[in-house]
Protein backbone atom coordinates (compact mmCIF):
# COMPACT_ATOMS: atom_id res chain seq x y z
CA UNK A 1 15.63 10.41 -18.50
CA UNK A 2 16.25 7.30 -16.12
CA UNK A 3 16.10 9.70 -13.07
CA UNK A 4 12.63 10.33 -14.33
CA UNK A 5 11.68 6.79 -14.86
CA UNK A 6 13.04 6.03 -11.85
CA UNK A 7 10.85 8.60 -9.70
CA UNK A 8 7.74 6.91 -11.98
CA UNK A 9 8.65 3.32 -11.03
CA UNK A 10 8.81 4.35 -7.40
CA UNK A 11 5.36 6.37 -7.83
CA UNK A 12 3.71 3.49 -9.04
CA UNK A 13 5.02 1.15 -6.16
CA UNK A 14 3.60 3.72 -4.14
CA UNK A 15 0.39 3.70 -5.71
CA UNK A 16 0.32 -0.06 -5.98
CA UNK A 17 0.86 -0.15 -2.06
CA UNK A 18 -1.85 2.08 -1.06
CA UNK A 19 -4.29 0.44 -3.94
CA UNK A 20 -3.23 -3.30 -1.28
CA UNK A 21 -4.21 -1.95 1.85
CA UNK A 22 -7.03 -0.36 0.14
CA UNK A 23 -8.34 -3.87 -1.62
CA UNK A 24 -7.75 -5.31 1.98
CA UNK A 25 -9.78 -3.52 3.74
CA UNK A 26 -12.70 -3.12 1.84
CA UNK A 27 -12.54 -7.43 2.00
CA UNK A 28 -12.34 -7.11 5.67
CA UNK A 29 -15.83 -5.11 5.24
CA UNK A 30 -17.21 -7.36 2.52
CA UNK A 31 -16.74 -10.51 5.19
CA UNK A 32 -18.09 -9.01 7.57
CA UNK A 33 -20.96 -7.77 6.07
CA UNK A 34 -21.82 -11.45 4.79
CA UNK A 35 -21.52 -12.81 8.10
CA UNK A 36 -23.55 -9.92 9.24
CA UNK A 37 -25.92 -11.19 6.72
CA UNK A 38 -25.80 -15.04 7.28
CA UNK A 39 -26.95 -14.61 11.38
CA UNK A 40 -30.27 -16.54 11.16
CA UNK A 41 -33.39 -16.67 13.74
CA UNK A 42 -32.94 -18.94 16.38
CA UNK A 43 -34.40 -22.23 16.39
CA UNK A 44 -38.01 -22.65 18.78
CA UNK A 45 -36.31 -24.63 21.73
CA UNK A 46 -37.59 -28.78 21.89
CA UNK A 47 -39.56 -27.46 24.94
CA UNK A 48 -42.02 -25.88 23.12
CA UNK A 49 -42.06 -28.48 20.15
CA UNK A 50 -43.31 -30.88 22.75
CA UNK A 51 -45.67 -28.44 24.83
CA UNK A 52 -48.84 -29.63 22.77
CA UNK A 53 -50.09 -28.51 19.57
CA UNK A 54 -48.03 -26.58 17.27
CA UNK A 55 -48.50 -23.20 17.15
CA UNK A 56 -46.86 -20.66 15.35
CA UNK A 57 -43.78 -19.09 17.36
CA UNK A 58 -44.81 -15.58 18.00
CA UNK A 59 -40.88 -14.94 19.13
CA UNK A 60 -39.45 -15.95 16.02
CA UNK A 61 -42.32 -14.46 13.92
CA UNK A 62 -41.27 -11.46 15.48
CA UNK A 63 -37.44 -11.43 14.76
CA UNK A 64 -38.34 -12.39 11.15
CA UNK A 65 -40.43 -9.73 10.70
CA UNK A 66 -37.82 -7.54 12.13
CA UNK A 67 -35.12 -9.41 9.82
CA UNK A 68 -36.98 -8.51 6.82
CA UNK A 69 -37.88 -5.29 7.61
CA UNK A 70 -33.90 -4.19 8.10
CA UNK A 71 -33.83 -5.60 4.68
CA UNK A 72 -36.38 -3.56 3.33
CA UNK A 73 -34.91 -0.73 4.69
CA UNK A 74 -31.43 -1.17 3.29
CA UNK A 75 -33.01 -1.10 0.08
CA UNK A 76 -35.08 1.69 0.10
CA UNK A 77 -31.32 3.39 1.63
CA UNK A 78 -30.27 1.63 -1.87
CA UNK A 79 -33.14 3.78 -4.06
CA UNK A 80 -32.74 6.88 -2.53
CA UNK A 81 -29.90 9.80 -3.40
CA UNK A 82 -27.39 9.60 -6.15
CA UNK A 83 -28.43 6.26 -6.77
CA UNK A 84 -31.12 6.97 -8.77
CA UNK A 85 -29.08 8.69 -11.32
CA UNK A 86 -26.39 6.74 -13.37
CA UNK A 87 -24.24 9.50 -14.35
CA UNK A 88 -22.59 12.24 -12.53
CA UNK A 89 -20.82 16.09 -13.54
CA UNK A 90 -19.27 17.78 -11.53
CA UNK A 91 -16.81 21.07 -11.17
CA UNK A 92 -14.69 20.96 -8.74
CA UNK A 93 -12.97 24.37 -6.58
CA UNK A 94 -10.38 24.00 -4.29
CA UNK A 95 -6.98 24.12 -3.52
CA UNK A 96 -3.09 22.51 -4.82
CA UNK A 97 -0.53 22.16 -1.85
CA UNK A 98 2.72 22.21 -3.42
CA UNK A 99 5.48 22.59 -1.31
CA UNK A 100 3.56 24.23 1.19
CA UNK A 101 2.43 26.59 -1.10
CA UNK A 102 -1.32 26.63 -1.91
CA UNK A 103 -2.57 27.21 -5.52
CA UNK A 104 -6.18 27.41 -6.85
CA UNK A 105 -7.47 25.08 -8.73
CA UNK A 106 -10.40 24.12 -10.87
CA UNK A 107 -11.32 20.75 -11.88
CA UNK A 108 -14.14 18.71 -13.55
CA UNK A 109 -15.13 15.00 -13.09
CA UNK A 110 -17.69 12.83 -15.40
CA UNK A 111 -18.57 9.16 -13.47
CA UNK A 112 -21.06 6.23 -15.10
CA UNK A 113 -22.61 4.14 -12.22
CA UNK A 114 -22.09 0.36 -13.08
CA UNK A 115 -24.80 -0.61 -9.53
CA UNK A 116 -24.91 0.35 -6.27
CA UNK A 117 -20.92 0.14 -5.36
CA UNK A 118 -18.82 0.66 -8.72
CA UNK A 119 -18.34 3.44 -11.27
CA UNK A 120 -15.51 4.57 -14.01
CA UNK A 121 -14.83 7.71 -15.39
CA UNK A 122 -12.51 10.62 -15.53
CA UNK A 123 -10.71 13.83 -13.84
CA UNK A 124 -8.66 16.28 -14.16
CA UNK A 125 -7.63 19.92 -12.57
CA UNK A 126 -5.64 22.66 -13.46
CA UNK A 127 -3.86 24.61 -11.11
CA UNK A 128 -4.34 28.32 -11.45
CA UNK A 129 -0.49 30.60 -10.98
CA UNK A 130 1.45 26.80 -10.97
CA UNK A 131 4.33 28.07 -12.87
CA UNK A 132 6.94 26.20 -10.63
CA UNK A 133 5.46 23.25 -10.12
CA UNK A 134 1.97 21.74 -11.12
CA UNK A 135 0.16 22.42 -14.73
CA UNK A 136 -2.52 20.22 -14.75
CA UNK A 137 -3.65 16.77 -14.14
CA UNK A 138 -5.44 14.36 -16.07
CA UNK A 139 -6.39 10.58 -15.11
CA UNK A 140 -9.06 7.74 -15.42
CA UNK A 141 -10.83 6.93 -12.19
CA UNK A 142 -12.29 3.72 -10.64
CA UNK A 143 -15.08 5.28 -8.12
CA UNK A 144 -15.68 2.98 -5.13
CA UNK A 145 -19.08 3.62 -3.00
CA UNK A 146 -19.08 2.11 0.08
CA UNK A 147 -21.92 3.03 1.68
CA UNK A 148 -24.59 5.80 0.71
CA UNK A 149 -23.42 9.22 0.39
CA UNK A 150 -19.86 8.28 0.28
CA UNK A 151 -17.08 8.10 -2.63
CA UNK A 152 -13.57 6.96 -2.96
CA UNK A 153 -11.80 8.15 -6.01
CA UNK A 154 -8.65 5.40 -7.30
CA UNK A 155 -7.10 7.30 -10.66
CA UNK A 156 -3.73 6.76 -12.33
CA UNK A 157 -2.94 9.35 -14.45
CA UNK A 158 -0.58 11.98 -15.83
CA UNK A 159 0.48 15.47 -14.20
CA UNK A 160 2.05 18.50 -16.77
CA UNK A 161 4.86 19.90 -14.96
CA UNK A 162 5.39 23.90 -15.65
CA UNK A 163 8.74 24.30 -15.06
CA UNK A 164 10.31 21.31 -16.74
CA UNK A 165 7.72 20.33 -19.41
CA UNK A 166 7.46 16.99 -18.80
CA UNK A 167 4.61 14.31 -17.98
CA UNK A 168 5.03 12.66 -14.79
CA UNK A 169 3.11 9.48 -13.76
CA UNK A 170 0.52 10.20 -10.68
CA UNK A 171 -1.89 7.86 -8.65
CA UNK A 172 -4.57 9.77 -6.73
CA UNK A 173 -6.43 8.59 -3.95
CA UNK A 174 -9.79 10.77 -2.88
CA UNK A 175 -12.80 10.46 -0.77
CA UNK A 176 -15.80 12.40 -1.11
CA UNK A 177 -19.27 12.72 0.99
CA UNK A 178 -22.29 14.22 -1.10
CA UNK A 179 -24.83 16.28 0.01
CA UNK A 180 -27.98 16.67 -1.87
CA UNK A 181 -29.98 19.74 -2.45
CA UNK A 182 -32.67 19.66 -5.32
CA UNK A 183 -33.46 16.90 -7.13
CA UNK A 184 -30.56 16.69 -9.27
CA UNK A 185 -27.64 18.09 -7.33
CA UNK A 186 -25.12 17.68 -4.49
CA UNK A 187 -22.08 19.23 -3.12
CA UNK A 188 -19.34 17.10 -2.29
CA UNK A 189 -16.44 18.33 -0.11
CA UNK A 190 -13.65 16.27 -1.06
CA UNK A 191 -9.81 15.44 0.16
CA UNK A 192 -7.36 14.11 -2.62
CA UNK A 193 -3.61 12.48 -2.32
CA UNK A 194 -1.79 12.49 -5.23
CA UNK A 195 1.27 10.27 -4.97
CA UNK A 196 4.14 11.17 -7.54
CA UNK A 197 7.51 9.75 -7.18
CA UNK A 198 8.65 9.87 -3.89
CA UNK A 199 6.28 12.82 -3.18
CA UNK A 200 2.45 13.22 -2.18
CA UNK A 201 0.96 16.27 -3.13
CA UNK A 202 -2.84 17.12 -1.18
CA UNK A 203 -5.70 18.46 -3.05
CA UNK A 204 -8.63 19.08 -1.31
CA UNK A 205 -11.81 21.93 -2.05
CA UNK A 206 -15.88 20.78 -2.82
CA UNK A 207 -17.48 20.30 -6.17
CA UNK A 208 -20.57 21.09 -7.31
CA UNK A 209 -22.43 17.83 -9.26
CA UNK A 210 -25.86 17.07 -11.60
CA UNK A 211 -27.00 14.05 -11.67
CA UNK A 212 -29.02 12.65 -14.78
């Protein structure tokens, strides 16, 4: 028993590392992003103020109307794809990598969008012909979306060990791309870490979603 709640603890410092680095960089790309944001026109030079008459400053009209029109871009970007649906299910098909061995597995995942960036939900997979190692896996996720198209699965959760019958804590860390076909669907190939213990087991494979 404290060998096992030993190889959680150090699982979870694992986990707790990688969710630090993560949470880092995505406020490296939030900064810059708002400075990206903040860069204003440039001011019409005192030359021209005192040229004559005002007149309207065709130059900076210009970079305005280019300003506003990256804007309005970005947020038709915003409207488009999965966006437009707040609720994703998907089956997932790929493969367990277990001490070098691989071993099917199926899998399903159900997200709610909260916006354009954030969703929760939850996932699991079972591994098909695990009998030494991997049952199944079961976890809440926190889905991160970066930028369009793109996902980044954070879920602590559970894995059922075959052999030994026992729960095991697990943190996995995925990123998915999505590919739309239809009005409804995508396909997502998708590459998972799982960090247990002192351990990392990969999962990777595609899933299949509908969005509604």
């Amino acid at each position: 028993m404290g060998r096992a709640k030993g190889r959680n603890l150090r699982g979870a410092t694992r986990a707790a590392s990688v969710i630090a680095w993560l949470l880092v960089g995505l406020s490296c790309a939030g900064a810059a992003r708002a400075a990206e944001a903040g860069v204003e026109a440039p001011a019409t030079p005192p030359a021209l103020i005192t040229a004559g008459p005002a007149e309207p400053d065709e130059r900076a009209g210009a970079t305005r109307g280019r300003s506003e029109g990256a804007e309005g871009f970005r947020d038709e970007i915003s409207a488009e794809g999965p966006l437009r649906y707040g609720n994703q299910v998907a089956i997932f098909g790929g493969a367990t990598i277990i001490d070098g061995t691989s071993y099917a597995t199926a899998g399903i995942d159900v997200e709610h969008r909260f916006g354009a960036s954030w969703g929760l939900g939850i996932l699991a997979d079972w591994v098909v012909g695990g009998e030494e190692g991997r049952e199944f896996i079961i976890a809440p996720a926190v889905f991160f979306h970066p930028i369009d198209r793109v996902r980044i699965d954070l879920a602590p959760g559970v894995q059922r060990l075959s052999k030994e019958h026992v729960n095991e804590f697990v943190f996995r860390v995925g990123i998915d791309y999505d590919f739309e076909f239809g009005d409804h669907w995508v396909v997502a190939p998708n590459v998972n870490v799982d960090f247990v213990a002192d351990d990392f087991v990969p999962v990777v494979g595609a899933e299949v979603g509908y969005l509604f």
